[in-house]
N, C-alpha and C. Protein backbone atom coordinates (compact mmCIF):
# COMPACT_ATOMS: atom_id res chain seq x y z
N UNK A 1 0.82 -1.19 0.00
CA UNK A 1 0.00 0.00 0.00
C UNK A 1 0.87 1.26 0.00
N UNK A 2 2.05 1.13 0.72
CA UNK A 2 2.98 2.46 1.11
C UNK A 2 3.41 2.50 -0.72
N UNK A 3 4.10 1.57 -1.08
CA UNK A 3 4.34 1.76 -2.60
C UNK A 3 3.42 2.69 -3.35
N UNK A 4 2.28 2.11 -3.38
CA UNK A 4 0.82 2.59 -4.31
C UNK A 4 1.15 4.32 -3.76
N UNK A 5 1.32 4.96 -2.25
CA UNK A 5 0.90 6.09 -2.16
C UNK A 5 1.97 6.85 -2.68
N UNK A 6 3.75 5.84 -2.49
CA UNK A 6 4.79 6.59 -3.12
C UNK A 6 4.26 6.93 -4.86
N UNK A 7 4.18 6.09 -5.43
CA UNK A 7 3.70 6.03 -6.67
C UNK A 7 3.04 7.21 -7.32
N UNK A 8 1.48 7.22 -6.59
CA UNK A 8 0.81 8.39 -6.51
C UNK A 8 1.24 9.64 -6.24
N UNK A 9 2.17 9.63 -5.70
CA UNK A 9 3.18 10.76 -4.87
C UNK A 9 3.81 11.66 -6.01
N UNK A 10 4.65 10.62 -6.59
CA UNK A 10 5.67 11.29 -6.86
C UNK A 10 4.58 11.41 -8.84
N UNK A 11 3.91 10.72 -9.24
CA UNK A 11 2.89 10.92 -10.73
C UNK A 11 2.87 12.55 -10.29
N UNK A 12 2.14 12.62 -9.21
CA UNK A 12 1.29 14.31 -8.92
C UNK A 12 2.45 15.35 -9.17
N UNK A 13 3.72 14.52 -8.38
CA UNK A 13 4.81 16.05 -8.56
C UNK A 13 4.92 16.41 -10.07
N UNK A 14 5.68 15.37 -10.72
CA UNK A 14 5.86 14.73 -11.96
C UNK A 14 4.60 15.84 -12.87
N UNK A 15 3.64 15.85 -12.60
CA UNK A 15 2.37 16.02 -13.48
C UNK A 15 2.25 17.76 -13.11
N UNK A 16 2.92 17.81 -11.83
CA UNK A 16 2.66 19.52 -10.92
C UNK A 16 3.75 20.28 -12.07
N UNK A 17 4.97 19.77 -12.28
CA UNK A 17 6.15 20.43 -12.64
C UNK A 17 5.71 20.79 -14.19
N UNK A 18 5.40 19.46 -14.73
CA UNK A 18 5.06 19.80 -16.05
C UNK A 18 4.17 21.33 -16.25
N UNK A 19 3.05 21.22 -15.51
CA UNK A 19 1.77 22.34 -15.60
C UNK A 19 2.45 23.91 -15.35
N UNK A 20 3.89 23.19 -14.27
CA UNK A 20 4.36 24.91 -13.88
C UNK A 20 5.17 25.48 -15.48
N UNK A 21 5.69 24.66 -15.73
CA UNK A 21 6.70 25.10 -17.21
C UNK A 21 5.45 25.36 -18.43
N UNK A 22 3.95 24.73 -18.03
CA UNK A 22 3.09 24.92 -18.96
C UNK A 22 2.60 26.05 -18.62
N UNK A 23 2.52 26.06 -17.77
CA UNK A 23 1.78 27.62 -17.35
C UNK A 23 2.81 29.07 -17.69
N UNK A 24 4.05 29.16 -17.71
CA UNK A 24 4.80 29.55 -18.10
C UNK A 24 5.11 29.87 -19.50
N UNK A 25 5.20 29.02 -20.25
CA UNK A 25 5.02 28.80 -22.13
C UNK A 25 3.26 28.52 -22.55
N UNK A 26 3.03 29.80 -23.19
CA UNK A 26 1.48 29.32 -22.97
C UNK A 26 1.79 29.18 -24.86
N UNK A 27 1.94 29.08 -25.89
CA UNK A 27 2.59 29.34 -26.71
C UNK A 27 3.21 28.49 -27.51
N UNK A 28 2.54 28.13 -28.49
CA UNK A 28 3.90 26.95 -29.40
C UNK A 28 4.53 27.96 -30.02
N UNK A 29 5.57 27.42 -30.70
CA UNK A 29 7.17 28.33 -30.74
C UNK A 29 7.27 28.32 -32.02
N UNK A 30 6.46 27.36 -32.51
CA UNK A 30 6.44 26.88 -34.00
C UNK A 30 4.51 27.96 -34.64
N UNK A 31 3.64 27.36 -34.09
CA UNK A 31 2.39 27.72 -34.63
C UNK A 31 2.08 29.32 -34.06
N UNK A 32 2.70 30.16 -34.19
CA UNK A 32 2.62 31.47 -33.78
C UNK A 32 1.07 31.85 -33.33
N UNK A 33 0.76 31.98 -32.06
CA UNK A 33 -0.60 31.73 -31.90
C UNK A 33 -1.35 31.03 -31.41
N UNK A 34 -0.68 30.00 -31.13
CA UNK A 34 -1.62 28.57 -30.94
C UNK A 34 -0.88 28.18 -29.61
N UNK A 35 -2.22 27.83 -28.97
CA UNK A 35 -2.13 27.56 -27.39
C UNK A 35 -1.37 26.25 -27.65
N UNK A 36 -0.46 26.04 -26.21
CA UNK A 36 0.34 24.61 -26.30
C UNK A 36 -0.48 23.58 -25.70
N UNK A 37 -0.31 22.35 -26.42
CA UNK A 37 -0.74 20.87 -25.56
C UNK A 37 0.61 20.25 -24.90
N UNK A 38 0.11 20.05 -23.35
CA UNK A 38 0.69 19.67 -22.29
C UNK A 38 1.44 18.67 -22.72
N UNK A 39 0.49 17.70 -23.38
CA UNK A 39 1.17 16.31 -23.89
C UNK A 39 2.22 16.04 -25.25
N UNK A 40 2.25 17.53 -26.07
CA UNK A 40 3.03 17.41 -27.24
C UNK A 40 4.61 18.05 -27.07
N UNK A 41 5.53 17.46 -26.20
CA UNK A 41 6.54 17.84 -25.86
C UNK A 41 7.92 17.56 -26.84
N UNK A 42 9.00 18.41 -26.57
CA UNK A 42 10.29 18.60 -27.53
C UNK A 42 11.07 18.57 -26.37
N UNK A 43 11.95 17.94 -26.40
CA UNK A 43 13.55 18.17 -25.59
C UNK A 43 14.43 19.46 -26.09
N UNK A 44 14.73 20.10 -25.58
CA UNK A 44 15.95 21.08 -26.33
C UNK A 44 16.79 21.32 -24.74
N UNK A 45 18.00 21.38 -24.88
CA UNK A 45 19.19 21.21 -23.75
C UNK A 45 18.62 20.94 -22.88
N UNK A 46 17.51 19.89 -22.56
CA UNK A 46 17.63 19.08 -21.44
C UNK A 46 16.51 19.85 -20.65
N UNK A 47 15.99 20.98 -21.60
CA UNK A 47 14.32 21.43 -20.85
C UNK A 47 13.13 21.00 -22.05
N UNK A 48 12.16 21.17 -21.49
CA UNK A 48 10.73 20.52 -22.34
C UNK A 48 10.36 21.94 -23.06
N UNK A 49 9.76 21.67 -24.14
CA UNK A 49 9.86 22.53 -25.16
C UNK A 49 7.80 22.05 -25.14
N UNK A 50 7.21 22.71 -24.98
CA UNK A 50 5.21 22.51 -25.60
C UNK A 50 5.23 23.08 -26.57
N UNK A 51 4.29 21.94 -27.45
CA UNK A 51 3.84 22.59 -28.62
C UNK A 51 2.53 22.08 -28.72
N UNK A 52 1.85 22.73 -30.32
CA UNK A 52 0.40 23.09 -30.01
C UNK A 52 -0.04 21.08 -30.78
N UNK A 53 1.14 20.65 -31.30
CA UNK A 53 0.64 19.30 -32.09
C UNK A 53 1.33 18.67 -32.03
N UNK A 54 1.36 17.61 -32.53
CA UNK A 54 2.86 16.33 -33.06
C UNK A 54 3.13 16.86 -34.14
N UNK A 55 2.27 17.51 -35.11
CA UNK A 55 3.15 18.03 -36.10
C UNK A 55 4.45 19.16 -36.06
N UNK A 56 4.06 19.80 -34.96
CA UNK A 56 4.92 20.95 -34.24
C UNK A 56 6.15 20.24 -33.84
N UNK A 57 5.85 19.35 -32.98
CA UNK A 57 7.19 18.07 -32.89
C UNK A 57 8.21 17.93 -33.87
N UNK A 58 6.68 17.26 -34.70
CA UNK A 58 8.03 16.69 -35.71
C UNK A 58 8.88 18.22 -36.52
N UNK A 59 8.02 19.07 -36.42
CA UNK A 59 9.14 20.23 -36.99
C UNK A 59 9.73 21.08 -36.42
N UNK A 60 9.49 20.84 -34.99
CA UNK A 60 10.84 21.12 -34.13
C UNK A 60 12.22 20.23 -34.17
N UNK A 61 12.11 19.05 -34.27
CA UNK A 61 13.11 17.92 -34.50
C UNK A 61 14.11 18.16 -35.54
N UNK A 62 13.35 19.05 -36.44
CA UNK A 62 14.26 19.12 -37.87
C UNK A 62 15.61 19.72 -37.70
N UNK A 63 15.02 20.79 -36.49
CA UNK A 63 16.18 21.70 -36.80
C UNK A 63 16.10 22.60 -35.18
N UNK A 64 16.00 22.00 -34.08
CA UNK A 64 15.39 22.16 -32.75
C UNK A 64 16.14 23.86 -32.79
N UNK A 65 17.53 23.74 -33.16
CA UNK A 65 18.42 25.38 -32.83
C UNK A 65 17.79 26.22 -33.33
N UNK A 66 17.39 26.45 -34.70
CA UNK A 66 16.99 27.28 -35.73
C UNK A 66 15.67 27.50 -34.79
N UNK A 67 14.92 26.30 -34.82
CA UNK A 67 13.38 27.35 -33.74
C UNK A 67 13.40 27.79 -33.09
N UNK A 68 14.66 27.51 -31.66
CA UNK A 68 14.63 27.85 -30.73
C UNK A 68 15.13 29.54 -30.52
N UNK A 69 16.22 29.56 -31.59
CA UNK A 69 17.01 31.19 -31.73
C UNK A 69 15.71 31.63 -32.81
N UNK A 70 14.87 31.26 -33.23
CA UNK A 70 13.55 31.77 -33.61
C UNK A 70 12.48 32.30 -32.73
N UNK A 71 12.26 30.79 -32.22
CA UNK A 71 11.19 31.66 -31.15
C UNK A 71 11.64 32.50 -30.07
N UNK A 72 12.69 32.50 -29.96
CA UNK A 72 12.96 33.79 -28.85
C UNK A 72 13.42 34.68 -29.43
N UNK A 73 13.65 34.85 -30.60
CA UNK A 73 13.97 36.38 -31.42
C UNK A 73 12.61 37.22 -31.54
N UNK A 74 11.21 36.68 -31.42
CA UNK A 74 9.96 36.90 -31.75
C UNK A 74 10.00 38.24 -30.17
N UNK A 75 9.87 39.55 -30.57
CA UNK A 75 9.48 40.18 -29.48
C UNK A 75 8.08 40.13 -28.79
N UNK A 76 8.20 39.97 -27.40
CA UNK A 76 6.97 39.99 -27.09
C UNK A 76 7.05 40.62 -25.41
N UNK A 77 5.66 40.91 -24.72
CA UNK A 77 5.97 41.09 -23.27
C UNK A 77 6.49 39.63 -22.73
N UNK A 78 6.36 38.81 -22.70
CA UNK A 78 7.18 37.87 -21.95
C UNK A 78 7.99 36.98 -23.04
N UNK A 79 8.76 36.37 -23.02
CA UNK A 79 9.50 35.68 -23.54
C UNK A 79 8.72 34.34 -23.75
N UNK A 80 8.74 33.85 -25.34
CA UNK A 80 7.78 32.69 -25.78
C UNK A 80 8.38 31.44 -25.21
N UNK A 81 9.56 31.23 -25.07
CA UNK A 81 9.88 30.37 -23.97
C UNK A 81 10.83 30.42 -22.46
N UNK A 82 10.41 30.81 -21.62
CA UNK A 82 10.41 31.19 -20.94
C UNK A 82 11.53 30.12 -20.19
N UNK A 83 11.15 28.99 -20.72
CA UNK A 83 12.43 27.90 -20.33
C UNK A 83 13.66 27.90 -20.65
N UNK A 84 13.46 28.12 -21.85
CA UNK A 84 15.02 28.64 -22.25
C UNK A 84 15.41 30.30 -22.11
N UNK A 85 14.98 30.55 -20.96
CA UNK A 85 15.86 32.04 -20.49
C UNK A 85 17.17 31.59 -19.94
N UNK A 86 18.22 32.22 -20.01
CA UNK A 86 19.81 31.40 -19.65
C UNK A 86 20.10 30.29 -20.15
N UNK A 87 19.20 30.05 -20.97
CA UNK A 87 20.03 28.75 -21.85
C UNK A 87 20.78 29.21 -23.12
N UNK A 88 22.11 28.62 -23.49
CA UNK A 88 22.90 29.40 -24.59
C UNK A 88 22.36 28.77 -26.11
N UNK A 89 22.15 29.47 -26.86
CA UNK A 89 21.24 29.70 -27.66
C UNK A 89 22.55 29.61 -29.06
N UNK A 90 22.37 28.92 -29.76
CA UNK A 90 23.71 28.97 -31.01
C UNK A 90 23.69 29.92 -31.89
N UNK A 91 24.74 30.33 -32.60
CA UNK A 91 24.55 31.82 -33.32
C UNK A 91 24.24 31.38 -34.36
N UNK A 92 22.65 30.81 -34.81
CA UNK A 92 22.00 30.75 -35.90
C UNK A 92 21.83 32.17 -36.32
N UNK A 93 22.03 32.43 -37.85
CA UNK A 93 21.41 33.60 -38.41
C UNK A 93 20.04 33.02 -39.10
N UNK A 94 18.95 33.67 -39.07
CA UNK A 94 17.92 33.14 -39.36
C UNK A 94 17.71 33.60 -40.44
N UNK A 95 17.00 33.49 -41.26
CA UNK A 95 16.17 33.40 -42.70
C UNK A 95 15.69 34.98 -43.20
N UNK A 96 15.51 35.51 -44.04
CA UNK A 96 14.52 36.59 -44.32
C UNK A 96 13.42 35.99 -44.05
N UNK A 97 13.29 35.10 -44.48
CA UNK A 97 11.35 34.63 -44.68
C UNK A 97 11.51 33.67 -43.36
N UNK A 98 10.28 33.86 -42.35
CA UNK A 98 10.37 33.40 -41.92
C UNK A 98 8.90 32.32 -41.12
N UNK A 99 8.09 32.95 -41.77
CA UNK A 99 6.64 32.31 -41.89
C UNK A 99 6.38 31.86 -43.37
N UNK A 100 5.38 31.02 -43.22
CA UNK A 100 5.17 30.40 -44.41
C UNK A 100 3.73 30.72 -45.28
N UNK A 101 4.16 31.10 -46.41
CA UNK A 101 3.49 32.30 -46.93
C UNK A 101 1.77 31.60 -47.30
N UNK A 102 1.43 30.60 -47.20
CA UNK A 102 -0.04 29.64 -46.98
C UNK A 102 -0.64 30.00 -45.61
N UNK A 103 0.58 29.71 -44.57
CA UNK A 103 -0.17 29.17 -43.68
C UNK A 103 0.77 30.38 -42.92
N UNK A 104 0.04 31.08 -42.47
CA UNK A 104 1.01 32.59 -42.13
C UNK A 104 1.43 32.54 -41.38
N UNK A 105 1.11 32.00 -40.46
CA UNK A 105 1.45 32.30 -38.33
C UNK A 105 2.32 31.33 -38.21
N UNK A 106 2.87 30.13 -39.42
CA UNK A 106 3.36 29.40 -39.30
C UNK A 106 4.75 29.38 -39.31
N UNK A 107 6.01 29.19 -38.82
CA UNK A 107 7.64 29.39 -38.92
C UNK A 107 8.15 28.46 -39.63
N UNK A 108 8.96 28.56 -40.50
CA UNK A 108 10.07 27.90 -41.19
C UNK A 108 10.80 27.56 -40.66
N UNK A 109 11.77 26.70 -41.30
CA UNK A 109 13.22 26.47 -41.11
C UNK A 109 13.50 26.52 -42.84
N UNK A 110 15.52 26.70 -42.71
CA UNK A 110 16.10 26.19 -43.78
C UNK A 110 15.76 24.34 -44.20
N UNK A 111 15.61 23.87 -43.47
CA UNK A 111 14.66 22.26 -43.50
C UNK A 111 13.45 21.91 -44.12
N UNK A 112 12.73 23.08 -43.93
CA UNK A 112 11.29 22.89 -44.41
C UNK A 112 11.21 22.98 -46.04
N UNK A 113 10.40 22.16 -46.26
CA UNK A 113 9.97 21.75 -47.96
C UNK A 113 10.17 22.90 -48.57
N UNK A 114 11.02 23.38 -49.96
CA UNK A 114 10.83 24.42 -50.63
C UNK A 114 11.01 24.48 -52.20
N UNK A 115 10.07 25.66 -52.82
CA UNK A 115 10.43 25.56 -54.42
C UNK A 115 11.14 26.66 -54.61
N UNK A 116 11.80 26.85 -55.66
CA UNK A 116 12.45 27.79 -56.70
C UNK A 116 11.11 28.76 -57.02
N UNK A 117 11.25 30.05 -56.96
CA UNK A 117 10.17 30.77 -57.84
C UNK A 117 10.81 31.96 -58.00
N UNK A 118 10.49 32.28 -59.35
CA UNK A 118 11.37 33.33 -59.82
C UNK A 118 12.65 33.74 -59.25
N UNK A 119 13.61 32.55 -59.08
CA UNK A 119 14.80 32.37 -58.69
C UNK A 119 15.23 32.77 -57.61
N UNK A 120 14.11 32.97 -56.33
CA UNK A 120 14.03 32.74 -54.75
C UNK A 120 13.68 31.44 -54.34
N UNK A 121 14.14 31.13 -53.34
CA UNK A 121 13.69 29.73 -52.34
C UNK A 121 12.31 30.38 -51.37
N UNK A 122 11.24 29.42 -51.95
CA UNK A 122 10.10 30.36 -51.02
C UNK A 122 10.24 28.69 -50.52
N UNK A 123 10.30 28.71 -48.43
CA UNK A 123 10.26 27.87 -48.07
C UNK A 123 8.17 27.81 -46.98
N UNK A 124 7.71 26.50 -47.21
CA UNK A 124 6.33 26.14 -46.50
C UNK A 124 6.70 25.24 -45.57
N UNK A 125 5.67 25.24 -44.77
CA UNK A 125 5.89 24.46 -43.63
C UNK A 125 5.73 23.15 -43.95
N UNK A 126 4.53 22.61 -44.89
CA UNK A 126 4.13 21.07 -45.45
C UNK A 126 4.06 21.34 -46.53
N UNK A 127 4.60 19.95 -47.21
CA UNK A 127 4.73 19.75 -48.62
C UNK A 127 2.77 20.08 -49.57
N UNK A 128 2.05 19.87 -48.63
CA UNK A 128 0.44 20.36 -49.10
C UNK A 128 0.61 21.96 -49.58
N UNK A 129 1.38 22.53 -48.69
CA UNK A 129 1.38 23.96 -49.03
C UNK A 129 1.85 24.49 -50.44
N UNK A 130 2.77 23.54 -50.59
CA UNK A 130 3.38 24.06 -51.74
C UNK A 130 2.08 23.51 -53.09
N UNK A 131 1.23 22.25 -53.02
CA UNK A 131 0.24 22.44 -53.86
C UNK A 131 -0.57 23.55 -53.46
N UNK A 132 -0.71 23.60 -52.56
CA UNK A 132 -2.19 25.18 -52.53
C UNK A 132 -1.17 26.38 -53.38
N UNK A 133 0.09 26.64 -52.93
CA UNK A 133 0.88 27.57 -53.63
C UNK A 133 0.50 27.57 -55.11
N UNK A 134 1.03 26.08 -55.88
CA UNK A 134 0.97 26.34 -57.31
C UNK A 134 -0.24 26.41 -58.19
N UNK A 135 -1.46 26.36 -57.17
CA UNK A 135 -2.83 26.63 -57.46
C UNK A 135 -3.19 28.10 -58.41
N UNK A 136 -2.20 28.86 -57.06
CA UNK A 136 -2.27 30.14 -58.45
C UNK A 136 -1.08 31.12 -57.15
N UNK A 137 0.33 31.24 -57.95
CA UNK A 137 1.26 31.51 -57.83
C UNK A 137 1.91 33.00 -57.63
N UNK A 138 1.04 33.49 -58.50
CA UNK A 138 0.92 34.65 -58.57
C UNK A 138 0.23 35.46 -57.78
N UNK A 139 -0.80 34.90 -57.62
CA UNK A 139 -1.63 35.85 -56.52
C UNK A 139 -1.52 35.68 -54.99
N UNK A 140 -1.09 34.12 -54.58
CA UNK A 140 -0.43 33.78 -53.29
C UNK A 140 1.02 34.83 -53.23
N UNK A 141 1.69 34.56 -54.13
CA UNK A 141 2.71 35.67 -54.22
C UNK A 141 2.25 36.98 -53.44
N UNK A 142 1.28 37.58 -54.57
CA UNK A 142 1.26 38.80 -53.98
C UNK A 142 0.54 39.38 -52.58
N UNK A 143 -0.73 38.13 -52.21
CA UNK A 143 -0.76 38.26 -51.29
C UNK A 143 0.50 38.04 -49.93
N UNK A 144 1.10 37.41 -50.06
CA UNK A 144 1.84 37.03 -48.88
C UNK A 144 2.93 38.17 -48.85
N UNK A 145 3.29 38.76 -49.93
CA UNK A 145 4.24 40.05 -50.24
C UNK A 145 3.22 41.31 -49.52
N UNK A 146 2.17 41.50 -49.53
CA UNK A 146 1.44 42.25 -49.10
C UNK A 146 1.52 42.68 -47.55
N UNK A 147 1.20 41.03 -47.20
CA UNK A 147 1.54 40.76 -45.78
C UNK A 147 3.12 40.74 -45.02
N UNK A 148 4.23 41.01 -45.67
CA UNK A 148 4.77 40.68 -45.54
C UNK A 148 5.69 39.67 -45.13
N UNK A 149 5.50 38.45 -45.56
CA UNK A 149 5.75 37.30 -45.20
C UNK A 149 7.39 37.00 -46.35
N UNK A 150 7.11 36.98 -47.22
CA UNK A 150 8.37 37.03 -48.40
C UNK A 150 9.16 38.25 -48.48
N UNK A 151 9.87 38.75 -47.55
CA UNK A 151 10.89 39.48 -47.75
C UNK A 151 12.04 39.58 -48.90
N UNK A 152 12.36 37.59 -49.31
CA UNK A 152 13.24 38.00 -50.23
C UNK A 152 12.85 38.41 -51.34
N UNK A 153 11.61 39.06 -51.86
CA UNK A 153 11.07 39.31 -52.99
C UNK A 153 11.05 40.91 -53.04
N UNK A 154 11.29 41.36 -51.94
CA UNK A 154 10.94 42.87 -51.74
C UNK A 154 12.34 43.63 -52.13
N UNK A 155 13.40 42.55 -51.88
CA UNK A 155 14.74 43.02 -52.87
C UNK A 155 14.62 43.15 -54.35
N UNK A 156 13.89 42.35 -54.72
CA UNK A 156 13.05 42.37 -56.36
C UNK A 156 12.42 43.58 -56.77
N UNK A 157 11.70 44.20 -55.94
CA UNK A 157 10.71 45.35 -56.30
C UNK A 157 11.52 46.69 -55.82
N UNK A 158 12.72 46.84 -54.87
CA UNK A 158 13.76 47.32 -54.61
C UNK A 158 14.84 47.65 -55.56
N UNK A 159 15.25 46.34 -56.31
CA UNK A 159 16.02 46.93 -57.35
C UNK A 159 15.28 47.47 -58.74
N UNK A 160 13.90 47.24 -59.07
CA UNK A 160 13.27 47.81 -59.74
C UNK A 160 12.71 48.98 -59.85
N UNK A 161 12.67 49.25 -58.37
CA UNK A 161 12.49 50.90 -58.44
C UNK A 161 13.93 51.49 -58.66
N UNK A 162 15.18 51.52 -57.85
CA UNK A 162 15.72 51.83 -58.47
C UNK A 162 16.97 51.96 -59.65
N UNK A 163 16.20 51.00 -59.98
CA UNK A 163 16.79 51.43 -61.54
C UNK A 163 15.50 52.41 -62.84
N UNK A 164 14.48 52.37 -61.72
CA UNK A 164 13.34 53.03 -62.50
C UNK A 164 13.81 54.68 -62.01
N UNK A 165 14.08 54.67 -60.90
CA UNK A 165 14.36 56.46 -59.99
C UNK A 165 15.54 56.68 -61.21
């Protein structure tokens, strides 16, 4: 019986600690926006990383550094992970583009699925994206340029003005 209550004991701490680091990261790091599930966890230096899915998982895995010097480059009033405050962070330089121009709120990596278009790397988060993309190319283009999501394209319309000035 003493077993059963150790047991019980130590599940509750176990289950307490998790909720405090959850309560803390309210936030997947990946789905900009999207509340975290308790149960969809990432390792990064040896602290728990929440995210909002398993798909978030698996695209934290790709490239765990790149999100992590991502999601904490994201300004905000509190820090999106709050776990990795004092943790040393690698001198990734990150991307111009850094959401994915379908699915907006969504973050890249250099990892994530990408095509050639007009001789930029436009990178999506899932290979689906890139069919909704070639649905009509042009106008996803310009919307997501609108929004600013494709930065490296705005060097395009940059050197076109001036050589037009």
């Amino acid at each position: 019986m003493n077993a059963m209550k150790a047991f019980i004991f130590l599940a509750l701490c176990l289950s307490l600690s998790f909720a405090a680091f959850a309560e803390d990261q309210k936030l997947c790091p990946i789905m900009a926006g999207s509340e975290i599930d308790v149960n969809e966890v990432a390792q990064y230096k040896g602290k728990e990383v929440y995210m909002c899915c398993a798909t978030c998982v698996t695209a934290w895995e790709l490239n765990p550094d790149y999100y992590a010097v991502a999601a904490m480059s994201i300004e905000s009033e509190k820090p999106p992970l709050p776990q990795l405050e004092g943790v040393e962070l690698p001198e990734s330089k990150l991307m111009k583009q850094r959401f994915c121009p379908i699915r907006r709120t969504v973050i890249v990596c250099p990892e994530s699925p990408s095509i050639e278009y007009r001789g930029k790397t436009v990178y999506f988060f899932r290979s689906s994206d890139i069919r909704r993309w070639n649905r009509d190319p042009e106008g996803n283009l310009e919307k997501a340029r609108k929004a600013g999501l494709l930065p490296q394209f705005d060097e395009e319309k940059e050197e076109r003005d001036e050589s037009a000035g």
